[in-house]
Protein backbone atom coordinates (compact mmCIF):
# COMPACT_ATOMS: atom_id res chain seq x y z
CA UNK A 1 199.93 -63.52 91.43
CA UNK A 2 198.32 -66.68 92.47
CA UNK A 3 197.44 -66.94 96.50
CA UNK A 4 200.38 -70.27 96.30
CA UNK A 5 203.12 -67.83 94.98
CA UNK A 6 201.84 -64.68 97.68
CA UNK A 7 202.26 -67.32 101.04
CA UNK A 8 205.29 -69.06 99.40
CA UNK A 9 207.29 -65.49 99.15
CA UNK A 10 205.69 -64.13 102.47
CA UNK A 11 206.95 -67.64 104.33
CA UNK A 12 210.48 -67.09 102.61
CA UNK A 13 210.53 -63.63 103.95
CA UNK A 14 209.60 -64.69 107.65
CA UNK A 15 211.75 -67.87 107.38
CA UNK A 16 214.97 -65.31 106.24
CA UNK A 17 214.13 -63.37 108.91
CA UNK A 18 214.44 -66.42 111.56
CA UNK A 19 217.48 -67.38 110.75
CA UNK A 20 218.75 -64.04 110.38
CA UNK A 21 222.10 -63.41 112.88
CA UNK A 22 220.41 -61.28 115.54
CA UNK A 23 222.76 -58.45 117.31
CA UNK A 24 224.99 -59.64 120.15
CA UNK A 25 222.89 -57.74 122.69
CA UNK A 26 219.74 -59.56 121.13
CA UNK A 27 221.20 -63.41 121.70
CA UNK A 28 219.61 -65.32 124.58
CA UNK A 29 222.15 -66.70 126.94
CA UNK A 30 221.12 -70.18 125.70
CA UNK A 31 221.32 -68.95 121.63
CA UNK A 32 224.50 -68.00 122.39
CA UNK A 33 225.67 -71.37 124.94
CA UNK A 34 224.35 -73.02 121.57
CA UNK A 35 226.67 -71.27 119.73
CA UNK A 36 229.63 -72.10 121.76
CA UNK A 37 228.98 -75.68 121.81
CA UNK A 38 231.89 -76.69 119.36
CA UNK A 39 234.53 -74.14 121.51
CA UNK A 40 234.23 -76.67 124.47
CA UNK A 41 235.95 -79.62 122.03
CA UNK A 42 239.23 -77.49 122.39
CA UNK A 43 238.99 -74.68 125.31
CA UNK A 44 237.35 -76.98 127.60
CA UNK A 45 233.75 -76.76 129.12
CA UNK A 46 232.96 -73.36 129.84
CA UNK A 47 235.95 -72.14 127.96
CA UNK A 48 238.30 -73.23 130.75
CA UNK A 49 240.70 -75.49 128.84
CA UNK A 50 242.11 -78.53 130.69
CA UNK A 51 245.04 -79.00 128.66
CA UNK A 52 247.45 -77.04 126.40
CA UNK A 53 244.96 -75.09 124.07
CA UNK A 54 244.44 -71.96 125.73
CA UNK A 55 241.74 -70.85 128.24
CA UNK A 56 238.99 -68.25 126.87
CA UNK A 57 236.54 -67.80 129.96
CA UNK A 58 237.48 -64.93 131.79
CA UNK A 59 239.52 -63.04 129.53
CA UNK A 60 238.67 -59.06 128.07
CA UNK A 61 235.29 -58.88 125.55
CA UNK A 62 237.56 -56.37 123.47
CA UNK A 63 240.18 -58.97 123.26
CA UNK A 64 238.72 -62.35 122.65
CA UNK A 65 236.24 -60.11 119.58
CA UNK A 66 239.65 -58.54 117.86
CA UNK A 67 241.69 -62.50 118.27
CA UNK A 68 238.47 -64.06 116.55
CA UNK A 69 238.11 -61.26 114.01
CA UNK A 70 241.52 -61.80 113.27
CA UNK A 71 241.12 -65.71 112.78
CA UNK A 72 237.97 -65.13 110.34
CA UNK A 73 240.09 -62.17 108.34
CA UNK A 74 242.27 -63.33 105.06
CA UNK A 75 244.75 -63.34 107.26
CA UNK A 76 244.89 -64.72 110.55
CA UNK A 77 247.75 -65.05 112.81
CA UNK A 78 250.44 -67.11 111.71
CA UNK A 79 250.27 -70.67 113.27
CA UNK A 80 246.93 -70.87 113.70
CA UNK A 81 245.44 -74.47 113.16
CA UNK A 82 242.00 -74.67 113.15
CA UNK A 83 240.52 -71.40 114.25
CA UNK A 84 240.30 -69.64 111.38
CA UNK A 85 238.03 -72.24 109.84
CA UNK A 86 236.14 -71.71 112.90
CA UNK A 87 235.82 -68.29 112.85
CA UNK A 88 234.94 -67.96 109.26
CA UNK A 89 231.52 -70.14 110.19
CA UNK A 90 230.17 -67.11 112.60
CA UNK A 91 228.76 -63.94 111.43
CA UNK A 92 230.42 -60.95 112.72
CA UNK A 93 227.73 -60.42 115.39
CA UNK A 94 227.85 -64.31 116.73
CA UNK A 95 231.48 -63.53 117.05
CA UNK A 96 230.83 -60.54 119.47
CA UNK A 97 227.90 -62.73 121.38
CA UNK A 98 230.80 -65.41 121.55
CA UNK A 99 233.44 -62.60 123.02
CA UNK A 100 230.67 -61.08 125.79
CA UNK A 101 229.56 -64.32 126.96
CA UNK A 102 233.26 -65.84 127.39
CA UNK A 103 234.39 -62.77 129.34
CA UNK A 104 231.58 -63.10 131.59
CA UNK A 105 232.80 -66.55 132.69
CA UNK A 106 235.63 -66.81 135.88
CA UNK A 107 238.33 -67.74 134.23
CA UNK A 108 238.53 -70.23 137.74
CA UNK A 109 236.00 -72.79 138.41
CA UNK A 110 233.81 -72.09 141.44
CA UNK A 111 235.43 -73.75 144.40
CA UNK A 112 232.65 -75.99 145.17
CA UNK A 113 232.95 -77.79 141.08
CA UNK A 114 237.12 -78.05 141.89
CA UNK A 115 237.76 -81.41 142.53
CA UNK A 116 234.22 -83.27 141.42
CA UNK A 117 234.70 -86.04 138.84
């Protein structure tokens, strides 16, 4: 095997291996703020909707992981809109990242951000 074709596969192997999903308990708080980006369109910056979609910061880890495995499944929850198209575009261990970092968020806004514009 030429030298070319050895570094080609070994920088395939390590570039697989960055992009791989890492665990939720291996996800940096920013990886996983990253991740959450396109949840703010809808549930409002840091999950805490502003309008009729519903709220996510604050609520169970068990509860938020089992509603967005249920959006990603073959079946998700009848009326859903957009979600499962979401969920679908996370691997199983962004989705728990997602879950832990949402329920670590007050589902109120600290008093001193209430009211700023």
């Amino acid at each position: 095997m030429s030298r070319f074709r050895v570094s080609a596969a070994a920088a395939f192997g390590l570039g697989a291996f960055l992009i791989a999903p890492l665990p939720a308990a291996a996800q940096s708080a920013a990886d996983v703020a990253v991740l959450a980006g396109p949840c703010a369109n809808c549930h409002g910056p840091d999950g805490r909707s502003p309008g009729p979609i519903a709220s996510i910061a604050g609520q169970a880890e068990a509860a938020l992981l089992e509603k967005l495995k249920a959006f990603k499944s073959e079946t998700p929850p009848a009326g859903t809109t957009i979600m499962n198209r979401h969920a679908k575009g996370y691997s199983d261990e962004q989705l728990a990242a997602l879950a832990k970092y949402y329920s670590q968020i007050s589902a109120t806004a600290p008093a001193a951000a209430k009211g700023k514009k």
